[in-house]
Structure formats: C-alpha cells, structure tokens
PDB file of N, CA and C in Angstrom:
ATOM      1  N   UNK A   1     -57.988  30.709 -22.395  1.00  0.00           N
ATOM      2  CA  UNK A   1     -56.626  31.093 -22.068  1.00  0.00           C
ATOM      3  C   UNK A   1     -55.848  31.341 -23.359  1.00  0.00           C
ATOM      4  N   UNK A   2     -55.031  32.509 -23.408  1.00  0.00           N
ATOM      5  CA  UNK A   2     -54.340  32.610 -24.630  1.00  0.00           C
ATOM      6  C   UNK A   2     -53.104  31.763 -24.360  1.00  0.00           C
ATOM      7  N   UNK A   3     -52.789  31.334 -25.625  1.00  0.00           N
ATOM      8  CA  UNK A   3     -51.166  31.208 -25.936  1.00  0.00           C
ATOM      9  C   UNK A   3     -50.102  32.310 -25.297  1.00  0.00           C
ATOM     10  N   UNK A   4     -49.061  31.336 -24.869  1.00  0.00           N
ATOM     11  CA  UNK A   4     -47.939  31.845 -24.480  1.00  0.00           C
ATOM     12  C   UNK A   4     -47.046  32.183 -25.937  1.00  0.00           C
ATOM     13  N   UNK A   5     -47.350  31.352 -27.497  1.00  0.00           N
ATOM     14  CA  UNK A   5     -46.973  31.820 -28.417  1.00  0.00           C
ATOM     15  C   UNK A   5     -47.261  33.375 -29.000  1.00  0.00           C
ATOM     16  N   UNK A   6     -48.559  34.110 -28.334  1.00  0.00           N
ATOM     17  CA  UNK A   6     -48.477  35.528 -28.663  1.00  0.00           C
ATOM     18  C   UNK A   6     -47.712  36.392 -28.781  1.00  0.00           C
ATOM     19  N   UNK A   7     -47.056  37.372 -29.499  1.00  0.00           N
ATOM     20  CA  UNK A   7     -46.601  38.306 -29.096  1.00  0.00           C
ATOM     21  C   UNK A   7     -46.963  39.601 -29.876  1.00  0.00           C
ATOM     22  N   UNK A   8     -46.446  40.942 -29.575  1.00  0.00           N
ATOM     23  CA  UNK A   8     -46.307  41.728 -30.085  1.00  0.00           C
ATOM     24  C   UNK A   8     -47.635  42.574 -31.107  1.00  0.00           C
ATOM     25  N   UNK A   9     -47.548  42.965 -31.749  1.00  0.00           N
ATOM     26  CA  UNK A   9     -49.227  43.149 -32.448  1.00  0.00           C
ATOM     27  C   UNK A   9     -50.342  42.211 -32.273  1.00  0.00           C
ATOM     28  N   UNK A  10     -50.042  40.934 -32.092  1.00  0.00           N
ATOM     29  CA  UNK A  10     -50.834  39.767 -32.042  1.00  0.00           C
ATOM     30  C   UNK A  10     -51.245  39.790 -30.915  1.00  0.00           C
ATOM     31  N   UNK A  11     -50.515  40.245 -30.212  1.00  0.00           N
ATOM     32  CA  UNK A  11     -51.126  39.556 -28.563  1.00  0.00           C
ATOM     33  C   UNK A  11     -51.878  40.863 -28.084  1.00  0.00           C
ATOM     34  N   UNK A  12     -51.577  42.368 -28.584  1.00  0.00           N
ATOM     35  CA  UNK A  12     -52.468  43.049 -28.878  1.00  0.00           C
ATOM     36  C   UNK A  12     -53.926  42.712 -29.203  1.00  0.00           C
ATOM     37  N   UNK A  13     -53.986  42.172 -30.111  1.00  0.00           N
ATOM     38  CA  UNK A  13     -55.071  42.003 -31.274  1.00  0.00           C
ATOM     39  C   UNK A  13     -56.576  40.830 -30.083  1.00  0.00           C
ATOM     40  N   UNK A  14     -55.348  39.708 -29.446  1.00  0.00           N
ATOM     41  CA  UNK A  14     -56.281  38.794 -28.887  1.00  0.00           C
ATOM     42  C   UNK A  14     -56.515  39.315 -27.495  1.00  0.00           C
ATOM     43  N   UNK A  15     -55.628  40.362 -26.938  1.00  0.00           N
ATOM     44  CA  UNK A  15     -55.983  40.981 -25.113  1.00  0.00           C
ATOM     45  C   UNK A  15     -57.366  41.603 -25.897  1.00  0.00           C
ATOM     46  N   UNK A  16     -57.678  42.473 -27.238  1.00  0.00           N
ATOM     47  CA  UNK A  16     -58.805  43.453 -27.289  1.00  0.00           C
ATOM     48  C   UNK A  16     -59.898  42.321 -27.721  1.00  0.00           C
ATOM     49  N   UNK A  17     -59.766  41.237 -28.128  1.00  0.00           N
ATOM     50  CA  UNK A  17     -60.659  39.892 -28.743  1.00  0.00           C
ATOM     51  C   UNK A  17     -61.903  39.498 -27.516  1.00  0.00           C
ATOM     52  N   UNK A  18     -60.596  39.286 -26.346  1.00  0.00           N
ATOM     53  CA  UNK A  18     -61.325  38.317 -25.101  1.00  0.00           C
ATOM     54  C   UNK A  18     -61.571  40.094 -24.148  1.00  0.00           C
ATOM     55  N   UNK A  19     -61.852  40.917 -24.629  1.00  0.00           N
ATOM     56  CA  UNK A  19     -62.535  42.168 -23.827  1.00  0.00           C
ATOM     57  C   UNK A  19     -61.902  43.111 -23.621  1.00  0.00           C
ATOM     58  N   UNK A  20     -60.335  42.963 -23.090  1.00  0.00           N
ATOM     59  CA  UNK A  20     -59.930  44.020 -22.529  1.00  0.00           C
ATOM     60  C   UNK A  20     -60.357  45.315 -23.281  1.00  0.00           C
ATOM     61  N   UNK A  21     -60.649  46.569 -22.375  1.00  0.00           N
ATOM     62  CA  UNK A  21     -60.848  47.456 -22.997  1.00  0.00           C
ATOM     63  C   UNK A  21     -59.851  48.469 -23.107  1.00  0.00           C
ATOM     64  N   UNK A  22     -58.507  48.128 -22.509  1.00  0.00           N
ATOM     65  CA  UNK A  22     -57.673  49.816 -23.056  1.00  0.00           C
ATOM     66  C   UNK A  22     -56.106  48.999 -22.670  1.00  0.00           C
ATOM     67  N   UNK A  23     -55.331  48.751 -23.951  1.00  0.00           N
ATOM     68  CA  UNK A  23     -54.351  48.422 -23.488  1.00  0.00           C
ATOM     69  C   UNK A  23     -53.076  48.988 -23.623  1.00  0.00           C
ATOM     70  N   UNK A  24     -52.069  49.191 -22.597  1.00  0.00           N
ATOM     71  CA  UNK A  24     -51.221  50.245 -22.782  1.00  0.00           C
ATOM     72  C   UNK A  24     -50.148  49.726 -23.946  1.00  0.00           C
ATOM     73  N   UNK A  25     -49.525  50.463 -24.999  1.00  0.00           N
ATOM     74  CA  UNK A  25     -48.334  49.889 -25.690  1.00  0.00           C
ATOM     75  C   UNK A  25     -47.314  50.711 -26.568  1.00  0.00           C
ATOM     76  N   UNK A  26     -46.557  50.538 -27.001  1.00  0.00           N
ATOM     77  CA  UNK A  26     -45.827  51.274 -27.916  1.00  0.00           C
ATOM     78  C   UNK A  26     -46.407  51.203 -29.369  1.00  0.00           C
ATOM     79  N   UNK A  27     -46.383  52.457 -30.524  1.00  0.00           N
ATOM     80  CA  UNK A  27     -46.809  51.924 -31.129  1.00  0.00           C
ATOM     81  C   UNK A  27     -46.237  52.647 -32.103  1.00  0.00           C
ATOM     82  N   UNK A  28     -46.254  51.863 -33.611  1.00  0.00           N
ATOM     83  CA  UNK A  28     -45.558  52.936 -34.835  1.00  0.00           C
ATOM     84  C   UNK A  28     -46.682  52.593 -35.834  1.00  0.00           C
ATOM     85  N   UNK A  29     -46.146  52.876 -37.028  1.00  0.00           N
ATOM     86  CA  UNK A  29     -46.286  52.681 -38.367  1.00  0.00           C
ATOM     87  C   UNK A  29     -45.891  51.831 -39.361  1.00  0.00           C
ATOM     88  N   UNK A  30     -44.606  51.060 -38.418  1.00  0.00           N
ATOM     89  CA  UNK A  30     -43.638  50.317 -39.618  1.00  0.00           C
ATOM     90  C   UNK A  30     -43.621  49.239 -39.246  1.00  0.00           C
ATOM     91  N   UNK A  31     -43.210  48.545 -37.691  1.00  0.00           N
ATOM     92  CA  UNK A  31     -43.211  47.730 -37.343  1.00  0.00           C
ATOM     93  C   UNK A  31     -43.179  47.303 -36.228  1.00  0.00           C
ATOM     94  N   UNK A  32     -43.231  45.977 -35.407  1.00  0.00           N
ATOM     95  CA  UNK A  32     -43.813  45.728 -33.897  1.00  0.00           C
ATOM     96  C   UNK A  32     -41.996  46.177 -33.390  1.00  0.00           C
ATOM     97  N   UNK A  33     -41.126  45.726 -34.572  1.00  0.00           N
ATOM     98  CA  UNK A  33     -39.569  46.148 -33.604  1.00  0.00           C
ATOM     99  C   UNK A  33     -39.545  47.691 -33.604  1.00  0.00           C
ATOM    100  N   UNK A  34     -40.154  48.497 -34.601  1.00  0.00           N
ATOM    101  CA  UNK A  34     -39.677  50.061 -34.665  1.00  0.00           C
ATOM    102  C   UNK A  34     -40.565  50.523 -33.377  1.00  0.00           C
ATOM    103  N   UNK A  35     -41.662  50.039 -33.072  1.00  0.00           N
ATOM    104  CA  UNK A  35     -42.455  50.502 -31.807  1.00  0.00           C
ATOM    105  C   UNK A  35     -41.970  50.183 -30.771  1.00  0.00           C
ATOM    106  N   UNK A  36     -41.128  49.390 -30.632  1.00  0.00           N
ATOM    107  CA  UNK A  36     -40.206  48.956 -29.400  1.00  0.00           C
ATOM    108  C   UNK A  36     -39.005  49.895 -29.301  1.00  0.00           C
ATOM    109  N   UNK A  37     -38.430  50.475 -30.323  1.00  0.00           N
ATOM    110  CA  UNK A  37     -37.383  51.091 -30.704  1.00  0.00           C
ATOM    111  C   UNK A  37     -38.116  52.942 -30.247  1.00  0.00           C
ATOM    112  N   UNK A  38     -38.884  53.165 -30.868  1.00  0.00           N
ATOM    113  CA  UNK A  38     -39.423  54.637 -30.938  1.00  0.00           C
ATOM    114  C   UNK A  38     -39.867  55.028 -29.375  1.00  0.00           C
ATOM    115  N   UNK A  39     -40.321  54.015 -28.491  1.00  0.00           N
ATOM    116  CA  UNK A  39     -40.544  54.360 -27.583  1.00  0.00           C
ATOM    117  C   UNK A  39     -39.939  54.651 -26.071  1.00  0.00           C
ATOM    118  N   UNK A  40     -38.559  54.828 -26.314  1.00  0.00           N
ATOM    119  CA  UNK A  40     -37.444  55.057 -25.865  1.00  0.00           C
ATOM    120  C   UNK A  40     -36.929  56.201 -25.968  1.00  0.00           C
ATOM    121  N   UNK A  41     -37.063  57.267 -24.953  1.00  0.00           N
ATOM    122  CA  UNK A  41     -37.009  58.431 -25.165  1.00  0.00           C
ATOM    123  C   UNK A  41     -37.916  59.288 -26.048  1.00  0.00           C
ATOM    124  N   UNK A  42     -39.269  59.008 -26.880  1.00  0.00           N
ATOM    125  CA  UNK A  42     -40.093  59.612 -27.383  1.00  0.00           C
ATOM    126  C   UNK A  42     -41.407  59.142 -26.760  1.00  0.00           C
ATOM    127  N   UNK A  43     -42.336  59.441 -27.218  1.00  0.00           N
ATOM    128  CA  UNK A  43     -43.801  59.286 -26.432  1.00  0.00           C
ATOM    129  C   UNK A  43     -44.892  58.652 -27.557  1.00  0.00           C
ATOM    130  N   UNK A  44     -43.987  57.255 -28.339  1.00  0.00           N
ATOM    131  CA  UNK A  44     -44.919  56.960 -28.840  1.00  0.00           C
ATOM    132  C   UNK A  44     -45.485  55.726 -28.087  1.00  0.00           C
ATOM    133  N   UNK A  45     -46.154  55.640 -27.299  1.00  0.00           N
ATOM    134  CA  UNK A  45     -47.076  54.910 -26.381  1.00  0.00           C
ATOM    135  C   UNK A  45     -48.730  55.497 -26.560  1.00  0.00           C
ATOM    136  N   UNK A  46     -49.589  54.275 -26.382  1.00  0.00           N
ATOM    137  CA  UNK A  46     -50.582  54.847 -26.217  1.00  0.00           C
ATOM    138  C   UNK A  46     -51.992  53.604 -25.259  1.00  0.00           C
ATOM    139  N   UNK A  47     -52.827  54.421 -25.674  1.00  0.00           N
ATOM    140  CA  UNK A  47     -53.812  53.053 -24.781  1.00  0.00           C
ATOM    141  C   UNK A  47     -54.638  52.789 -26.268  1.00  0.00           C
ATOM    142  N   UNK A  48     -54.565  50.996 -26.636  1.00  0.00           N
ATOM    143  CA  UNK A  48     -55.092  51.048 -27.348  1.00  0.00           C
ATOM    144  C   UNK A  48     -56.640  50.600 -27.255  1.00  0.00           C
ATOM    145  N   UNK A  49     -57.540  50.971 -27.615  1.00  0.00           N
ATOM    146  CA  UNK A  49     -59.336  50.662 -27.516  1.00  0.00           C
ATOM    147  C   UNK A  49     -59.632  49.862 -28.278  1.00  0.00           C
ATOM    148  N   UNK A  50     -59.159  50.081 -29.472  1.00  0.00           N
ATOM    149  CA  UNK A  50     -59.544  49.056 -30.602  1.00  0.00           C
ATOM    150  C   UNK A  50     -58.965  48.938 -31.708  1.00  0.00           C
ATOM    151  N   UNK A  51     -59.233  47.882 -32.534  1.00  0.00           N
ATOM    152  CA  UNK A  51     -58.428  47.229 -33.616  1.00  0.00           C
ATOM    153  C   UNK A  51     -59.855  46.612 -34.903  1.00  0.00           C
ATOM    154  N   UNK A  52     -59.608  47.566 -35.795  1.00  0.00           N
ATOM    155  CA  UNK A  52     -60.460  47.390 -36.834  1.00  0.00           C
ATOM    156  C   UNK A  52     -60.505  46.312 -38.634  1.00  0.00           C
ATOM    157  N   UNK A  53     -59.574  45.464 -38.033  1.00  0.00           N
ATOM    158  CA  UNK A  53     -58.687  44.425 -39.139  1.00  0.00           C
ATOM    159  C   UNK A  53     -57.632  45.206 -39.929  1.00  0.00           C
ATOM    160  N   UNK A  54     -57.872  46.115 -39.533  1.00  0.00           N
ATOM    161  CA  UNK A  54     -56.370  47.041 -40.524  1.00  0.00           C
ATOM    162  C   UNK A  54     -55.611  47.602 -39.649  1.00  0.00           C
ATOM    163  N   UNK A  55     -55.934  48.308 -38.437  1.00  0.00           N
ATOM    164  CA  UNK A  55     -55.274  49.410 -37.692  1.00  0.00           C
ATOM    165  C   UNK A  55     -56.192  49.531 -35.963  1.00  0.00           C
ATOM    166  N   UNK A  56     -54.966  49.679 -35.004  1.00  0.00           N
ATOM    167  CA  UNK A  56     -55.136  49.941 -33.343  1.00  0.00           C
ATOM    168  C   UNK A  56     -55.493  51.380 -33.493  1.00  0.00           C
ATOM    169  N   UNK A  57     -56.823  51.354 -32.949  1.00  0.00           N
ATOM    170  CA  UNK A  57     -56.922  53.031 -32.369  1.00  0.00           C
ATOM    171  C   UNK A  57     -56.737  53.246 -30.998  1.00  0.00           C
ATOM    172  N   UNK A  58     -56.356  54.213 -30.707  1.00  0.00           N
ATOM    173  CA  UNK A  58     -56.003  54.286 -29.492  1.00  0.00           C
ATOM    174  C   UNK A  58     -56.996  55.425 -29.001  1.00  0.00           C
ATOM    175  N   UNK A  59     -57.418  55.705 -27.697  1.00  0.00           N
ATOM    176  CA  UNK A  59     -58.064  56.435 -27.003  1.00  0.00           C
ATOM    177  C   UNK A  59     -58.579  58.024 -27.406  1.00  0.00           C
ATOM    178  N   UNK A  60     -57.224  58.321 -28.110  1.00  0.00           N
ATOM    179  CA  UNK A  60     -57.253  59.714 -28.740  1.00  0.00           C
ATOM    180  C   UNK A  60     -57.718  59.574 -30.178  1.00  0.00           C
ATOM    181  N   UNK A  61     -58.093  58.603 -30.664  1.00  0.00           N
ATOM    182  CA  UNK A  61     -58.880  58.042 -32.494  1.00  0.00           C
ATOM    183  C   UNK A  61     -57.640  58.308 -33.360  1.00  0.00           C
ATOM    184  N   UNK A  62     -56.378  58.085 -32.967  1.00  0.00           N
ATOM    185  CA  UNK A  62     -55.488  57.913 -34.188  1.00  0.00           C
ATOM    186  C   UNK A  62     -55.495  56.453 -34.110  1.00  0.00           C
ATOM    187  N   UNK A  63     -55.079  56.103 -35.394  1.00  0.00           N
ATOM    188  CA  UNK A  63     -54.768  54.916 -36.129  1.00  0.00           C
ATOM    189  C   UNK A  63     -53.448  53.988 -35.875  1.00  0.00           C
ATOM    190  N   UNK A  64     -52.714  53.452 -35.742  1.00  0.00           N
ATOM    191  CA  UNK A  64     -51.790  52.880 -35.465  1.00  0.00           C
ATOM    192  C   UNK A  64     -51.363  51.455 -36.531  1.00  0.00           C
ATOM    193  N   UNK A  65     -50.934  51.331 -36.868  1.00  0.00           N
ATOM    194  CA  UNK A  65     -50.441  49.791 -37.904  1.00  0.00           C
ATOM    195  C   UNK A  65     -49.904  48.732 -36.901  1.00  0.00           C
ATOM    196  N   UNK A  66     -48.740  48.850 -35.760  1.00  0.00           N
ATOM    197  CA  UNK A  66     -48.348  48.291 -35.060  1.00  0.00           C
ATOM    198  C   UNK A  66     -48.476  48.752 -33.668  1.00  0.00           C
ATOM    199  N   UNK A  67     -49.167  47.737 -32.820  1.00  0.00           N
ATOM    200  CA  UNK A  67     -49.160  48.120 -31.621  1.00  0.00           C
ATOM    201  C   UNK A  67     -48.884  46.888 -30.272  1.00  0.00           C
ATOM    202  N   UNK A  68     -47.529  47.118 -29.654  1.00  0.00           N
ATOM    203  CA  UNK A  68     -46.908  46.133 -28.661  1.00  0.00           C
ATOM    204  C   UNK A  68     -47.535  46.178 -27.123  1.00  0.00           C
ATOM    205  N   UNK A  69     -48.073  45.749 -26.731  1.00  0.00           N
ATOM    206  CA  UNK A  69     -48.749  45.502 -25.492  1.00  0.00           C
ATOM    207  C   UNK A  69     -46.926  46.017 -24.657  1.00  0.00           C
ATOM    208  N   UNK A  70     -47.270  46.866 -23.464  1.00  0.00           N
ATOM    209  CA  UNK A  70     -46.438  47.466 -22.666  1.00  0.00           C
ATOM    210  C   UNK A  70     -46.768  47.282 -21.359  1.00  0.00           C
ATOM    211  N   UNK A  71     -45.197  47.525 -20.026  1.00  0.00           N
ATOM    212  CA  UNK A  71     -45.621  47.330 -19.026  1.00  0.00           C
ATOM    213  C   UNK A  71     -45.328  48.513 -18.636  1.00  0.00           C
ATOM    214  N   UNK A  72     -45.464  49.509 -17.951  1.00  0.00           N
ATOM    215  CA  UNK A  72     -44.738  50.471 -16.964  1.00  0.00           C
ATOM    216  C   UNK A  72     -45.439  50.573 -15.683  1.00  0.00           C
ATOM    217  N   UNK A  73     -44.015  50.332 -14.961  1.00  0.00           N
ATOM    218  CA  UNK A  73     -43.463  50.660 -13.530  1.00  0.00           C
ATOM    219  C   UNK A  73     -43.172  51.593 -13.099  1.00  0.00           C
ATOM    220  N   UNK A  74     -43.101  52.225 -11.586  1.00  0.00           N
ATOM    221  CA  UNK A  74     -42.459  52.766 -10.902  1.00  0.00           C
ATOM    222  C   UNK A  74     -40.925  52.420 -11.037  1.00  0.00           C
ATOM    223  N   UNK A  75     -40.191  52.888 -10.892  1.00  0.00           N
ATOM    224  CA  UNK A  75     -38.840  52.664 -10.323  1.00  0.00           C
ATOM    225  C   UNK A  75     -38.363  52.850  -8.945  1.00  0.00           C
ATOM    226  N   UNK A  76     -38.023  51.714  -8.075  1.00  0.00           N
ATOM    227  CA  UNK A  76     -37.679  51.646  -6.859  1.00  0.00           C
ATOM    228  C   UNK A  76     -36.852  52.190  -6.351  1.00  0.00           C
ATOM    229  N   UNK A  77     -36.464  52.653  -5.102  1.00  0.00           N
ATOM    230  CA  UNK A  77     -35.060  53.173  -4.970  1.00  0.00           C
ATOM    231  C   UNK A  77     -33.868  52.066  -4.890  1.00  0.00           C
ATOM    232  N   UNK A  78     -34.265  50.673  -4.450  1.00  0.00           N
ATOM    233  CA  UNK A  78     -33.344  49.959  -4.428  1.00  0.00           C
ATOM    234  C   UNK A  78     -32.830  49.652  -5.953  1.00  0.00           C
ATOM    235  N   UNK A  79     -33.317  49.773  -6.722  1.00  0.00           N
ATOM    236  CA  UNK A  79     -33.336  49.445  -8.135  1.00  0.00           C
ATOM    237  C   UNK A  79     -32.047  50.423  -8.727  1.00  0.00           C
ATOM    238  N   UNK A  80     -31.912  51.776  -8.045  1.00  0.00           N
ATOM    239  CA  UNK A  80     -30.976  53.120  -8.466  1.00  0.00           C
ATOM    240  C   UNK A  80     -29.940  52.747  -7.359  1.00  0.00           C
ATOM    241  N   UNK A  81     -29.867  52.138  -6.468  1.00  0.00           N
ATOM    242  CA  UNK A  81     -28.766  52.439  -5.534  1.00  0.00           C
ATOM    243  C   UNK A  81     -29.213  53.780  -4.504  1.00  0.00           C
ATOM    244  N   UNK A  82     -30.271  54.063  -4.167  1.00  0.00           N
ATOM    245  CA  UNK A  82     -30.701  55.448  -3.515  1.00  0.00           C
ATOM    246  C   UNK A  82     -31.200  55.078  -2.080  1.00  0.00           C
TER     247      UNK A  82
END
C-alpha cells in the first residue's frame, strides 16, 4: 500500500513502481506546480508509461521532468445548473 504522504511527481513515480501501466497527468518542464498551472486551458496532459530516473515518458516518447497524476471527469448536468 502506498503512502497517503505521496504526491505529485512522486506519487507518479511509485503508481509506475507497483505496475501501473499508463497514467493520466499534467505535465511540464519546470515544475509539479507549473504542470498544474499549464494544464488549464492548454493540453499539456499526457499518459505517462514510464519514468527512467531522470524523466516521465509518456505514450507518444516525449520526455517530461514533471509529471502530476490527474483525474478527469465527465461533467454532470446537475453540477451546471442544466
């Protein structure tokens, strides 16, 4: 069982440790907050496959420095008022 202390690149690092194979997240270059930040209105998300002690690759073989484990949802109609 992992720690509830994980977060952010880290908890990345240990979902790809114990198997998972593709995990969805935001991701940058600079840092676990700028990947939280960039992915808000831009499309830096990706699925990541693997993590090589330096850098997350993601599905498409780019490289990544920081990568935040992500959730996405549907949006409900009760959620909009619709």
């Amino acid at each position: 069982m992992m720690s509830h202390e994980l977060k952010g690149s880290d908890l990345t690092r240990a979902m790809l440790a114990r198997g998972d194979k593709k995990v969805w997240c935001a991701v940058c270059d600079e840092s676990d907050e700028r990947a939280m930040m960039n992915h808000y209105g831009n499309d830096f998300t990706a699925y990541i496959v693997s993590f090589d002690g330096r850098y997350f690759y993601c599905s498409t073989g780019t490289p990544w420095s920081y990568a935040v484990p992500i959730k996405i949802s549907a949006v409900m109609p009760f959620e909009v008022s619709i």
